[in-house]
Protein backbone atom coordinates (compact mmCIF):
# COMPACT_ATOMS: atom_id res chain seq x y z
CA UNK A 1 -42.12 -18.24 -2.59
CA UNK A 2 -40.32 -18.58 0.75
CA UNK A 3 -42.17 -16.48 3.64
CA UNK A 4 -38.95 -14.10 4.55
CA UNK A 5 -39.08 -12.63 0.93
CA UNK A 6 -43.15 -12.68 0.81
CA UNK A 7 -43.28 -10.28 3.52
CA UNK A 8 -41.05 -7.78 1.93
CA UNK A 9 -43.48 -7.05 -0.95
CA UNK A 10 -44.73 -4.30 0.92
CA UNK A 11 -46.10 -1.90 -2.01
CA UNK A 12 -48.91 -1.80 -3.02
CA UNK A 13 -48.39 -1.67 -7.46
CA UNK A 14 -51.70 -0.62 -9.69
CA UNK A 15 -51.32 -3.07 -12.41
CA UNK A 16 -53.00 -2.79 -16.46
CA UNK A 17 -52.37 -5.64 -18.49
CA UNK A 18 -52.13 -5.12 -21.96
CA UNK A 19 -55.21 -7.48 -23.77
CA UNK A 20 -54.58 -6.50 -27.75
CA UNK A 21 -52.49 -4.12 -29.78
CA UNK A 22 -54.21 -3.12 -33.29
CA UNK A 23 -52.38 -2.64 -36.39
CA UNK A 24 -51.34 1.57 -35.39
CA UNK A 25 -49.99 -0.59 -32.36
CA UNK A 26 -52.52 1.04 -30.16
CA UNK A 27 -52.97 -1.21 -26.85
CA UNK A 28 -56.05 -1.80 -25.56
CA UNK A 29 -55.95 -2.64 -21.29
CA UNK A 30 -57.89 -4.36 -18.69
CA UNK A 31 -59.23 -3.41 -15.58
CA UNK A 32 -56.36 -1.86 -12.96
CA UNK A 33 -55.78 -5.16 -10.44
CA UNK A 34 -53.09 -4.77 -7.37
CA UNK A 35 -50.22 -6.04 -7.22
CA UNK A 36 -47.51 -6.88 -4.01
CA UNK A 37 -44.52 -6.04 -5.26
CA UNK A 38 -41.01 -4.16 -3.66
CA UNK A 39 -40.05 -0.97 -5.58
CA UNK A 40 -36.54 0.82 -5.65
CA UNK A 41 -35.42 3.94 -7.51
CA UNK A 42 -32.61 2.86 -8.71
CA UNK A 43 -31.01 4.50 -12.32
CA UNK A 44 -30.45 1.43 -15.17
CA UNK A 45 -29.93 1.82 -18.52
CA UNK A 46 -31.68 -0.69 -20.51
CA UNK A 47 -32.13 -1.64 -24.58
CA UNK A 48 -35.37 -1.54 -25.40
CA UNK A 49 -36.98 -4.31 -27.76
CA UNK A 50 -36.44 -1.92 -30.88
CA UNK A 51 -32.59 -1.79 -29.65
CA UNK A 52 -33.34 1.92 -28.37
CA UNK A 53 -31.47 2.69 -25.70
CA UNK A 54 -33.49 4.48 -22.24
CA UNK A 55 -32.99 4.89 -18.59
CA UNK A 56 -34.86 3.18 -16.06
CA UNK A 57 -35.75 4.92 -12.97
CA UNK A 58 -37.54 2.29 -11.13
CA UNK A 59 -36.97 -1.66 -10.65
CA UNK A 60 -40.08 -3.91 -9.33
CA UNK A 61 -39.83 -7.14 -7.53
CA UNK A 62 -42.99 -9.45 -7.61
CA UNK A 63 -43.64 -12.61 -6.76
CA UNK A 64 -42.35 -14.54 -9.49
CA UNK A 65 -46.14 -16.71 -10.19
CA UNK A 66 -47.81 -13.31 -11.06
CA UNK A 67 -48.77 -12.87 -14.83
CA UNK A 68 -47.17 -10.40 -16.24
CA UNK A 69 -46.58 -9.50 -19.96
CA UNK A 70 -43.96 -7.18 -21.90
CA UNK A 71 -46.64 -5.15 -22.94
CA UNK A 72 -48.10 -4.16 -19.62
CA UNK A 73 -48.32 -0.28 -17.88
CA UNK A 74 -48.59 0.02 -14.37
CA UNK A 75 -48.35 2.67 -11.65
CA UNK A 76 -45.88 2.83 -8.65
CA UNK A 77 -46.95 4.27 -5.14
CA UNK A 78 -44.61 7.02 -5.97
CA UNK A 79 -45.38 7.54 -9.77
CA UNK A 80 -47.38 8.07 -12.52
CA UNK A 81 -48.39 4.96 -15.31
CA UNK A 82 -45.41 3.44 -16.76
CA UNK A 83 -45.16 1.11 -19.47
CA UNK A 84 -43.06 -2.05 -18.65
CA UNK A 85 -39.50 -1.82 -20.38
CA UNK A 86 -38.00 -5.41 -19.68
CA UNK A 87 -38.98 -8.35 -17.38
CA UNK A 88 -36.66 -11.02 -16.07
CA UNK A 89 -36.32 -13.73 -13.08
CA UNK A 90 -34.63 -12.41 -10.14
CA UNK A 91 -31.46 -14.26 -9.38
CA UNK A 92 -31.27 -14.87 -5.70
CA UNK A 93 -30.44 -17.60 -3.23
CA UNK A 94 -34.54 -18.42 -2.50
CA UNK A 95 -36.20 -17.67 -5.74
CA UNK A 96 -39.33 -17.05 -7.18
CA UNK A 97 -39.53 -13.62 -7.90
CA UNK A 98 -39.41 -11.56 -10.85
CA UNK A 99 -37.37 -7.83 -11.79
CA UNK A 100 -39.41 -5.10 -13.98
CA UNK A 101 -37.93 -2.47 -15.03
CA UNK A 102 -40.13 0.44 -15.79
């Protein structure tokens, strides 16, 4: 990851990864680890993996060699513990990072 964008991730993101969903899709979750990351409020409507349609309040940027899965809840420095709704690689001119809507 190039230094210039590095230094942006600024917040500090409490991070649960998701280690097994039973059969009543119950998740079970590690320990909380921190994360870097950059968060924005910013409103986004996004389609869910069942095809339901939500709003996302909040967008993460992390540095794109984290480990991060679909099934993952995490808190903001502003919020309360989110599940992850949709994960993707950042476009941009340097790379490497990755956008999380939650």
């Amino acid at each position: 990851m190039h230094p210039h964008i590095k230094k942006r991730l600024i917040d500090n993101i409490q991070w649960y990864a998701c280690t097994a969903v039973d059969g009543a899709l119950d998740k079970t979750f590690s320990a909380m680890t921190t994360k870097k990351g950059y968060c924005v409020s910013k409103k986004r409507m996004v389609r869910t993996r069942e095809g339901k349609e939500i709003i996302s309040n909040t967008t993460i940027y992390l540095d794109g060699t984290e480990t991060v899965g679909k099934d993952d809840e995490c808190i903001v420095p502003y919020g309360v513990r989110t599940p992850v709704l949709q994960i993707t690689p950042y476009k941009s001119i340097k790379g490497g990072l990755l956008e999380i809507l939650i």
